[in-house]
PDB file of N, CA and C in Angstrom:
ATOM      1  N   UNK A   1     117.677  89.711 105.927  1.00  0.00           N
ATOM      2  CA  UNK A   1     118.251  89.178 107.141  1.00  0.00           C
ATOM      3  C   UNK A   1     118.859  87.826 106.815  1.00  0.00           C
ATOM      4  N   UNK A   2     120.127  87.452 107.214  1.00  0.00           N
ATOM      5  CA  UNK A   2     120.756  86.550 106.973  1.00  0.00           C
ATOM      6  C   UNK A   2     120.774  85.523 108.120  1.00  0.00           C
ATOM      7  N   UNK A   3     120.381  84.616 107.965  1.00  0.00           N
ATOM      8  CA  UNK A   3     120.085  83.368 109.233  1.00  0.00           C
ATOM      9  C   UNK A   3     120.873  82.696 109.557  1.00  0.00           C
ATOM     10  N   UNK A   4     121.689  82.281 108.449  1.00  0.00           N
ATOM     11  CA  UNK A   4     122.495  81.168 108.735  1.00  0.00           C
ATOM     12  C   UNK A   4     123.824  81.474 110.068  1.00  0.00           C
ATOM     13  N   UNK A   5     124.063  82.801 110.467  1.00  0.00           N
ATOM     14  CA  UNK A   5     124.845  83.103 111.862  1.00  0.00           C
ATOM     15  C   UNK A   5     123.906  82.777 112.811  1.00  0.00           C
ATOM     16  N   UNK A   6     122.554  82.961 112.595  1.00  0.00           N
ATOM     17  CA  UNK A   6     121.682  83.069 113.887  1.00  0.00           C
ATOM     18  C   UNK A   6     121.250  81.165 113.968  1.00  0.00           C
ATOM     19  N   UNK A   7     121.936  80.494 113.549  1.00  0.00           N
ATOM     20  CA  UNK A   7     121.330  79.263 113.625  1.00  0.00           C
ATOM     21  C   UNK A   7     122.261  78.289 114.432  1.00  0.00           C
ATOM     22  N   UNK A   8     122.021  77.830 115.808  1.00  0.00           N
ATOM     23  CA  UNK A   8     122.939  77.143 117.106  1.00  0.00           C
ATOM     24  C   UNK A   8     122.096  75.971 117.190  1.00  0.00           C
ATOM     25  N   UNK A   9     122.847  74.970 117.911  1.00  0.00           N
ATOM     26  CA  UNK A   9     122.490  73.842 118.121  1.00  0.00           C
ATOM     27  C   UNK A   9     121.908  73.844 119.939  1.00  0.00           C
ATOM     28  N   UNK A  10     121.039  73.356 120.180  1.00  0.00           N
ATOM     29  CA  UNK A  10     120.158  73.300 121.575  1.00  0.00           C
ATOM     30  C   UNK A  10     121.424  73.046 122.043  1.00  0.00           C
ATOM     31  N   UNK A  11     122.531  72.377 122.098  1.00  0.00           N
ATOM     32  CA  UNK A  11     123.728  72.699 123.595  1.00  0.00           C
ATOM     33  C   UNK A  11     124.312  74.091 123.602  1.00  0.00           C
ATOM     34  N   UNK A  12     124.183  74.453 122.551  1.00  0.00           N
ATOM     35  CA  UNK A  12     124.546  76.336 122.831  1.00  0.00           C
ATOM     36  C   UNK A  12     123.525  77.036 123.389  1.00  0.00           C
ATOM     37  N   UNK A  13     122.496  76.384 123.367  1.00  0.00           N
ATOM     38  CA  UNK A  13     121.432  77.015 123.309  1.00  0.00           C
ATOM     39  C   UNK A  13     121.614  77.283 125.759  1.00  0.00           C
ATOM     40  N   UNK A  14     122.125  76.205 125.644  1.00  0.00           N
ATOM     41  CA  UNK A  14     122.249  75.343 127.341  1.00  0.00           C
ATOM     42  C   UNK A  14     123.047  75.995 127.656  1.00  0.00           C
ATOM     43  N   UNK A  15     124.694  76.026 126.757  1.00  0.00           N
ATOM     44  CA  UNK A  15     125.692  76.567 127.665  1.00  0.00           C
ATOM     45  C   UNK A  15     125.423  78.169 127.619  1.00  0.00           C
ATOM     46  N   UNK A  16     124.891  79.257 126.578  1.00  0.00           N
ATOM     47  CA  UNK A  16     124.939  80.105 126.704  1.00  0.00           C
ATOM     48  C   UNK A  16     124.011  80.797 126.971  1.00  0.00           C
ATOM     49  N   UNK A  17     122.474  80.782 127.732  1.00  0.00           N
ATOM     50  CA  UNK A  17     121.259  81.234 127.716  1.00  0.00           C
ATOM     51  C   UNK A  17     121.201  82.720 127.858  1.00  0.00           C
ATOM     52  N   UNK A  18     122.660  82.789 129.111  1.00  0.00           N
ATOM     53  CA  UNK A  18     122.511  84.319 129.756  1.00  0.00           C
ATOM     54  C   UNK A  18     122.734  85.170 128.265  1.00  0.00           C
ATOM     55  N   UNK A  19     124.103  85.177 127.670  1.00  0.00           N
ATOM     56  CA  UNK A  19     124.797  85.889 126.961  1.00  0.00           C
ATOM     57  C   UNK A  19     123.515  86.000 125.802  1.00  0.00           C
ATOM     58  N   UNK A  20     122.365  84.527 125.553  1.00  0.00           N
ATOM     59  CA  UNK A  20     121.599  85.175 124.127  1.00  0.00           C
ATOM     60  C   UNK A  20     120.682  85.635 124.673  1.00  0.00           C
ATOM     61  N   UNK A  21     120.153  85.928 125.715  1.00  0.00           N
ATOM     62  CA  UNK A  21     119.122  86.942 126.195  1.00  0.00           C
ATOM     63  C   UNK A  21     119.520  88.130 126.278  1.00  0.00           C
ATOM     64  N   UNK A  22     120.729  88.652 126.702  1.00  0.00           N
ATOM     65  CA  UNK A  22     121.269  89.434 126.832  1.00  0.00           C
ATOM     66  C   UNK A  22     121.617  90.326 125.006  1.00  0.00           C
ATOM     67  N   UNK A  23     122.078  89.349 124.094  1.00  0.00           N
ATOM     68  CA  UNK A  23     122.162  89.876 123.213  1.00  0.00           C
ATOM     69  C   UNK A  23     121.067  89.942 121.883  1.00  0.00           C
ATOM     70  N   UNK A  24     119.962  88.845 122.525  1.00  0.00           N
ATOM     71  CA  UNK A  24     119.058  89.395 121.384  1.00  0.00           C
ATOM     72  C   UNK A  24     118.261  90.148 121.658  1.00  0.00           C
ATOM     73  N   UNK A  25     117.677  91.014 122.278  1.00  0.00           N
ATOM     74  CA  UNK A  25     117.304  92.603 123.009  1.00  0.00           C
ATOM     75  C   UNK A  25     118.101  93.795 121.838  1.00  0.00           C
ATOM     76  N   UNK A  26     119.751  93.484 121.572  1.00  0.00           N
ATOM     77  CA  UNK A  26     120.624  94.408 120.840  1.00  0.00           C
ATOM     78  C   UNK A  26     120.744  93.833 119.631  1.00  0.00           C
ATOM     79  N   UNK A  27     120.212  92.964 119.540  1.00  0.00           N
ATOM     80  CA  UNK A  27     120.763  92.474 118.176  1.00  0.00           C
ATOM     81  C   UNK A  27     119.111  92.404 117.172  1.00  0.00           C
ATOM     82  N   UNK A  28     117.868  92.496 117.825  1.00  0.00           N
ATOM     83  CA  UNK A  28     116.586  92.104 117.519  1.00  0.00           C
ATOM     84  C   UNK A  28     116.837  90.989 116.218  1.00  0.00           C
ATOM     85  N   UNK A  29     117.318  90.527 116.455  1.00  0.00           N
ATOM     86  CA  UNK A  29     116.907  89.219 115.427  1.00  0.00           C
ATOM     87  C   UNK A  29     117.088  88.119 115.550  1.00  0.00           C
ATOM     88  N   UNK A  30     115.899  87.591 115.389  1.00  0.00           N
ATOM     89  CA  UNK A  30     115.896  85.691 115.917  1.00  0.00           C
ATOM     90  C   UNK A  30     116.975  84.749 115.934  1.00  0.00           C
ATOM     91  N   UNK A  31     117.160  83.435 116.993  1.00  0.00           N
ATOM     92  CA  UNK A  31     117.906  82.557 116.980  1.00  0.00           C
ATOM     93  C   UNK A  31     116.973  81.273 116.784  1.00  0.00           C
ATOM     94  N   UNK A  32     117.728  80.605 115.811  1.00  0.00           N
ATOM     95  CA  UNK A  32     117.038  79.476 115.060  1.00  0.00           C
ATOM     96  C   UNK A  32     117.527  77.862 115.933  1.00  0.00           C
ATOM     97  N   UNK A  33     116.834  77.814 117.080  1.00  0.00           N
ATOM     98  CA  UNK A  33     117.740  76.684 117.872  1.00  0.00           C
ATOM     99  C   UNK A  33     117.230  75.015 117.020  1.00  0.00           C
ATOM    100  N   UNK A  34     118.467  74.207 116.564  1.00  0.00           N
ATOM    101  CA  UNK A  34     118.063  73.086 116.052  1.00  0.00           C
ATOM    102  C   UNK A  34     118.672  71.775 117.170  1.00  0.00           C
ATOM    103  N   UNK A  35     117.748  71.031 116.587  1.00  0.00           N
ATOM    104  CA  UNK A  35     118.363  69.482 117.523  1.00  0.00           C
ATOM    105  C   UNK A  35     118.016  68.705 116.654  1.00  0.00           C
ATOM    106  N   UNK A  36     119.107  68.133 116.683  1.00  0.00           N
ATOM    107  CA  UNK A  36     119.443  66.621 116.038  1.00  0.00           C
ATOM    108  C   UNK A  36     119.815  67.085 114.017  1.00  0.00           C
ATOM    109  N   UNK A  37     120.150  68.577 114.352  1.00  0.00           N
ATOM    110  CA  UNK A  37     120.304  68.718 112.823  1.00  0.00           C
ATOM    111  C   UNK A  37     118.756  69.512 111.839  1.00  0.00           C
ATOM    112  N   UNK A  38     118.077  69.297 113.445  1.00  0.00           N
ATOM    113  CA  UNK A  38     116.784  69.789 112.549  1.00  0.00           C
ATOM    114  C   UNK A  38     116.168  71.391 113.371  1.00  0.00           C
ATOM    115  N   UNK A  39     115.856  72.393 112.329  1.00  0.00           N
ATOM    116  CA  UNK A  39     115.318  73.231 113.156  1.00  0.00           C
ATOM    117  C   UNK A  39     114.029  72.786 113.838  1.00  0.00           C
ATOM    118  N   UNK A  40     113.860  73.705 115.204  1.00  0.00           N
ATOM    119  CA  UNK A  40     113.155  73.296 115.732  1.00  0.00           C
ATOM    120  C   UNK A  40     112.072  74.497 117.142  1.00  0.00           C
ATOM    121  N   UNK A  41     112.780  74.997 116.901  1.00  0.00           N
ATOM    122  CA  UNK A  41     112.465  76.786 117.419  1.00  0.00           C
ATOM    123  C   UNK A  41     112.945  77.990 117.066  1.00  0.00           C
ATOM    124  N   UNK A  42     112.067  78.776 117.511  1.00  0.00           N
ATOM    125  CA  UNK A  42     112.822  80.548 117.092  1.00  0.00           C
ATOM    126  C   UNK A  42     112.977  80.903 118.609  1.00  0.00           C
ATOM    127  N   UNK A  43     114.126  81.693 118.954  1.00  0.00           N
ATOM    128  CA  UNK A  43     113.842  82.188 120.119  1.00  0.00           C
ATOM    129  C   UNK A  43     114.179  84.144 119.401  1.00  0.00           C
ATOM    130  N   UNK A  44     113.058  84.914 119.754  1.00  0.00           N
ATOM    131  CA  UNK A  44     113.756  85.912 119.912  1.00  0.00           C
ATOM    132  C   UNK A  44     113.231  87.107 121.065  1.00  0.00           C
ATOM    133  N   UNK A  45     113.532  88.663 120.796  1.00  0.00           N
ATOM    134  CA  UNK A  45     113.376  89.134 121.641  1.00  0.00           C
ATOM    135  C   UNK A  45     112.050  89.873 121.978  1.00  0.00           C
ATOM    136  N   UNK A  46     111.429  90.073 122.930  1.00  0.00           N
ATOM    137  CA  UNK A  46     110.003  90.461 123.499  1.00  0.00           C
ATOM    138  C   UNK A  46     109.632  91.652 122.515  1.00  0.00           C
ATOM    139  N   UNK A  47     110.153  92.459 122.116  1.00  0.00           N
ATOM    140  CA  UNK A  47     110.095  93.925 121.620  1.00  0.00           C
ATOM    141  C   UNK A  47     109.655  93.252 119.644  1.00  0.00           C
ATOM    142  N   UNK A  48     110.170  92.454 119.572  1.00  0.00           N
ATOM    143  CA  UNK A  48     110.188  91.796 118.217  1.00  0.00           C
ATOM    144  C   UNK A  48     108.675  91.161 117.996  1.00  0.00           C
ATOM    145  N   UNK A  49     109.269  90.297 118.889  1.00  0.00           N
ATOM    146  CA  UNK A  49     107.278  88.925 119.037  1.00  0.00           C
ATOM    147  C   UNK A  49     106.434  90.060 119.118  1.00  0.00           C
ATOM    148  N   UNK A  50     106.208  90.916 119.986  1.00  0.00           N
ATOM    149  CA  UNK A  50     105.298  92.100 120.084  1.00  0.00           C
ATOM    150  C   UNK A  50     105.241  92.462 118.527  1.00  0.00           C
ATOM    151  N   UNK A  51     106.110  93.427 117.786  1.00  0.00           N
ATOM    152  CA  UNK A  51     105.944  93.936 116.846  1.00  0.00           C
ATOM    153  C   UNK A  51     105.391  92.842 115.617  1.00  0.00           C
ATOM    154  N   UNK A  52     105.986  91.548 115.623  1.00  0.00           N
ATOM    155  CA  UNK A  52     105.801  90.703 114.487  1.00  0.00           C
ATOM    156  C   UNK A  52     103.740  90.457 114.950  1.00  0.00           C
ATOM    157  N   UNK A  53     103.243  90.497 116.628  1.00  0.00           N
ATOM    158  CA  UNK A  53     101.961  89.994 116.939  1.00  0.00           C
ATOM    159  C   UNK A  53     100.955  90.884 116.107  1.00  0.00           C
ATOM    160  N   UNK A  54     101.542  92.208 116.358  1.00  0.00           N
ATOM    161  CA  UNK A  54     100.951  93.487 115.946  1.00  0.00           C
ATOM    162  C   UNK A  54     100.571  93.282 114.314  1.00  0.00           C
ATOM    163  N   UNK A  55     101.395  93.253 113.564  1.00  0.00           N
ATOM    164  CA  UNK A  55     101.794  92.897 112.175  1.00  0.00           C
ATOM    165  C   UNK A  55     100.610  91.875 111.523  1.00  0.00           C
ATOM    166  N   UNK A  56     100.619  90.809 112.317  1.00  0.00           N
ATOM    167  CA  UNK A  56      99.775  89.997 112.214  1.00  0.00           C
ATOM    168  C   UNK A  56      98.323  90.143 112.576  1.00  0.00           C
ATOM    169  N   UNK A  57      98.059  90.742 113.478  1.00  0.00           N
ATOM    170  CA  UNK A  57      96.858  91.628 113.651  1.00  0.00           C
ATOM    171  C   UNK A  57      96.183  91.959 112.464  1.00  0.00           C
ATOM    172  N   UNK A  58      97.358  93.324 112.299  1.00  0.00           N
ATOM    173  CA  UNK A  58      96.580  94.219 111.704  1.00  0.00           C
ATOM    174  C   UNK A  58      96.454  93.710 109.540  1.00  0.00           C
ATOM    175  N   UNK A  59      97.322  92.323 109.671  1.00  0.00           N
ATOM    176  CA  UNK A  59      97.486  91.514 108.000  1.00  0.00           C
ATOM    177  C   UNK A  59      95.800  90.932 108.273  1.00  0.00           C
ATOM    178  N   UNK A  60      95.380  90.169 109.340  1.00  0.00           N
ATOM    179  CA  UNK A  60      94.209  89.737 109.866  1.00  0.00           C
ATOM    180  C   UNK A  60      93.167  90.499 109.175  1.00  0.00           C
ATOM    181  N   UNK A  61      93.297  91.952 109.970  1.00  0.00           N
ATOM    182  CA  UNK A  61      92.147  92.822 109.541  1.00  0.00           C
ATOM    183  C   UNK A  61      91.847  93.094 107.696  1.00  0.00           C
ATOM    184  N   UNK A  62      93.165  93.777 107.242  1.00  0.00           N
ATOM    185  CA  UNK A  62      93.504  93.800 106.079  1.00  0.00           C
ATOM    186  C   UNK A  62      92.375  92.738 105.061  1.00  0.00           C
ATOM    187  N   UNK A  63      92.814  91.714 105.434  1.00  0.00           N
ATOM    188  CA  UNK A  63      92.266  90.139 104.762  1.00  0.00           C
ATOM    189  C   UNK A  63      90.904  90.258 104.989  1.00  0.00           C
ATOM    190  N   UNK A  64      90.313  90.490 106.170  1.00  0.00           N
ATOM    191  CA  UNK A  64      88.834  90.779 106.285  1.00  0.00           C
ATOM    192  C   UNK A  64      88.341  91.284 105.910  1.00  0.00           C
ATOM    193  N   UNK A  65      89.048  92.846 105.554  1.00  0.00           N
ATOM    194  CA  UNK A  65      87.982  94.068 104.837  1.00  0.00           C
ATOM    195  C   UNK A  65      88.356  93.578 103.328  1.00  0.00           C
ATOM    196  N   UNK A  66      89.680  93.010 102.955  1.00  0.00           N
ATOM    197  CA  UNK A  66      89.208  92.692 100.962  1.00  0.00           C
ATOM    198  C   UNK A  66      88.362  91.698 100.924  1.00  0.00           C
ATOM    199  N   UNK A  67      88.120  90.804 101.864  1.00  0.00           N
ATOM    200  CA  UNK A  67      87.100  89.724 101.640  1.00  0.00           C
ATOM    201  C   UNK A  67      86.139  90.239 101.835  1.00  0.00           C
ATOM    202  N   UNK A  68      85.410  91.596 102.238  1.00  0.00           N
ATOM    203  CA  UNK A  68      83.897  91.967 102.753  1.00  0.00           C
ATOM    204  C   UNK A  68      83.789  92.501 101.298  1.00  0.00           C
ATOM    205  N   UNK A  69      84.868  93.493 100.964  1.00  0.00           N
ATOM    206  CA  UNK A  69      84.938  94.528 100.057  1.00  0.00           C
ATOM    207  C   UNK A  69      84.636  93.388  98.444  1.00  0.00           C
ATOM    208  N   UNK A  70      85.165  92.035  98.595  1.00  0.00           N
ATOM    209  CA  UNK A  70      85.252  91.236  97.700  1.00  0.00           C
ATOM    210  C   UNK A  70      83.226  90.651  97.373  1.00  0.00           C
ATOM    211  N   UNK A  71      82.999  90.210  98.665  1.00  0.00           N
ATOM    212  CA  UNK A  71      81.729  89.850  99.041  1.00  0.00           C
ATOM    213  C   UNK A  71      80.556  90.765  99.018  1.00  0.00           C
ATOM    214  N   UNK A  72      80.850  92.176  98.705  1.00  0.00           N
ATOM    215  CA  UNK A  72      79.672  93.665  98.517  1.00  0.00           C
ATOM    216  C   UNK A  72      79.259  93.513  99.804  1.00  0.00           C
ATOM    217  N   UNK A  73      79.760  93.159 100.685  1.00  0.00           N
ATOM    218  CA  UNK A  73      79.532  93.400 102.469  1.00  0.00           C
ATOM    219  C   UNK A  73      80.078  94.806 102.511  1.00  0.00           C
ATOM    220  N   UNK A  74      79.859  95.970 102.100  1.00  0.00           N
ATOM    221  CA  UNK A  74      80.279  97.350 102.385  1.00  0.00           C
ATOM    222  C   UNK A  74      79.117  98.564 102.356  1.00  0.00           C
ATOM    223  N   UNK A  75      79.488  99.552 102.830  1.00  0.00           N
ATOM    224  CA  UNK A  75      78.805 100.811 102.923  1.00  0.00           C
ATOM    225  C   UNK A  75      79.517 102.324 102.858  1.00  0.00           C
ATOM    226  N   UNK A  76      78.187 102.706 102.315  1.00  0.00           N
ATOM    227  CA  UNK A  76      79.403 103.969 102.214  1.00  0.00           C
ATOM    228  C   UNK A  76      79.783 104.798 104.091  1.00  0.00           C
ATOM    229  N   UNK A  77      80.806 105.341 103.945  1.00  0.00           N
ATOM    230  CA  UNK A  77      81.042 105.437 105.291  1.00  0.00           C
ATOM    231  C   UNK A  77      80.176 107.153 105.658  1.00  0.00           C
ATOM    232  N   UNK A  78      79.521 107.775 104.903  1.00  0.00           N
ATOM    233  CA  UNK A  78      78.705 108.439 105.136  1.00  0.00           C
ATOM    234  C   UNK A  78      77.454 108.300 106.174  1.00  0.00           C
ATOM    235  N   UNK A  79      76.564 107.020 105.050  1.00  0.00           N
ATOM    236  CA  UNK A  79      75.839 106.116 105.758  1.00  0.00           C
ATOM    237  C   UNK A  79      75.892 105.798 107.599  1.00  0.00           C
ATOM    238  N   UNK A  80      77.064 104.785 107.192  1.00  0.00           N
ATOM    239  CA  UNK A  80      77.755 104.396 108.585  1.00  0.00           C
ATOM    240  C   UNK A  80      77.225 105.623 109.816  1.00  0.00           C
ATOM    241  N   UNK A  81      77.985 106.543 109.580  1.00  0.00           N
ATOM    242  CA  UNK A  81      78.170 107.688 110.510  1.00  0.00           C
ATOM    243  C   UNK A  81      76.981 108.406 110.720  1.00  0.00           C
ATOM    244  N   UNK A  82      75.950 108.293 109.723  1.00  0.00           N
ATOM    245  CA  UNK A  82      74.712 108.741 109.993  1.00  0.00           C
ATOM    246  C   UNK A  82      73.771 107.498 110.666  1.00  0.00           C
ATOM    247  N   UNK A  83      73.903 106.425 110.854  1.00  0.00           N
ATOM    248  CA  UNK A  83      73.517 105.361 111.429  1.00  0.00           C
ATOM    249  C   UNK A  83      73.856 105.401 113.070  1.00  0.00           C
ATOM    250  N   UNK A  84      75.223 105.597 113.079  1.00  0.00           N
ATOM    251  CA  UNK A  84      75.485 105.493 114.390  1.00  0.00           C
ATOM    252  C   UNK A  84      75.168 106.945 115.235  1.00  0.00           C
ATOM    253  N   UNK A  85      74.848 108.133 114.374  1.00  0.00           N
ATOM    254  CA  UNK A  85      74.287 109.604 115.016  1.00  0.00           C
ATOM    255  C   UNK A  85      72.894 109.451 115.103  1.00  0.00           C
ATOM    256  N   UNK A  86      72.354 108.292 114.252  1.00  0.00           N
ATOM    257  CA  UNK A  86      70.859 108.390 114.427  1.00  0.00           C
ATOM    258  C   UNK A  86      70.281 107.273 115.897  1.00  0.00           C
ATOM    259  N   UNK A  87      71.566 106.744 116.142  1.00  0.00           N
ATOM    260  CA  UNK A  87      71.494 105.867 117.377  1.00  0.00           C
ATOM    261  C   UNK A  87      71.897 106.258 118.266  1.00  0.00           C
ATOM    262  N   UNK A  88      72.335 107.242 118.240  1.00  0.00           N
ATOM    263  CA  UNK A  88      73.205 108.294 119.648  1.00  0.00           C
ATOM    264  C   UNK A  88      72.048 109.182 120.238  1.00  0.00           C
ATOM    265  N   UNK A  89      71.421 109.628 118.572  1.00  0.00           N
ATOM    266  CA  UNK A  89      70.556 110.826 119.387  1.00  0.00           C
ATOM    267  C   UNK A  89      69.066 110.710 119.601  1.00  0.00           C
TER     268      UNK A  89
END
């Protein structure tokens, strides 16, 4: 993804709000709003932040189970399942 089109200065950001809501929905990819020369936000579209939240989630989990798996915090998942049938029944 190439940024440097997606990168406006906060008075574009003012004069055109409708037209970049409108087009980052079709375009899914972030606008890099800067002031004073400096970046300073991302704006993009709901369908995106969702997918990037998700992403991050599930990198979260990822990181947890190599650190358990790293730490011998594991079981066999046999076990597991006979643990939780021996607590059911």
């Amino acid at each position: 993804m190439k940024l440097a089109s997606q990168i406006k200065p906060i008075s574009y950001l003012k004069a055109h709000a409708a037209e970049i809501v409108r087009n980052l929905g079709d375009l899914r990819e972030p606008l890099i709003i800067t002031q004073n020369g400096e970046a300073k936000v991302v704006v993009q579209d709901i369908k995106s932040y969702e997918q990037t939240q998700e992403t991050m989630a599930l990198l979260k989990i990822l990181a947890l189970g190599n650190r358990q798996i790293e730490e011998n915090k594991i079981q066999p998942a046999a076990d597991v399942i006979k643990n939780i049938r021996d607590r059911q029944g």
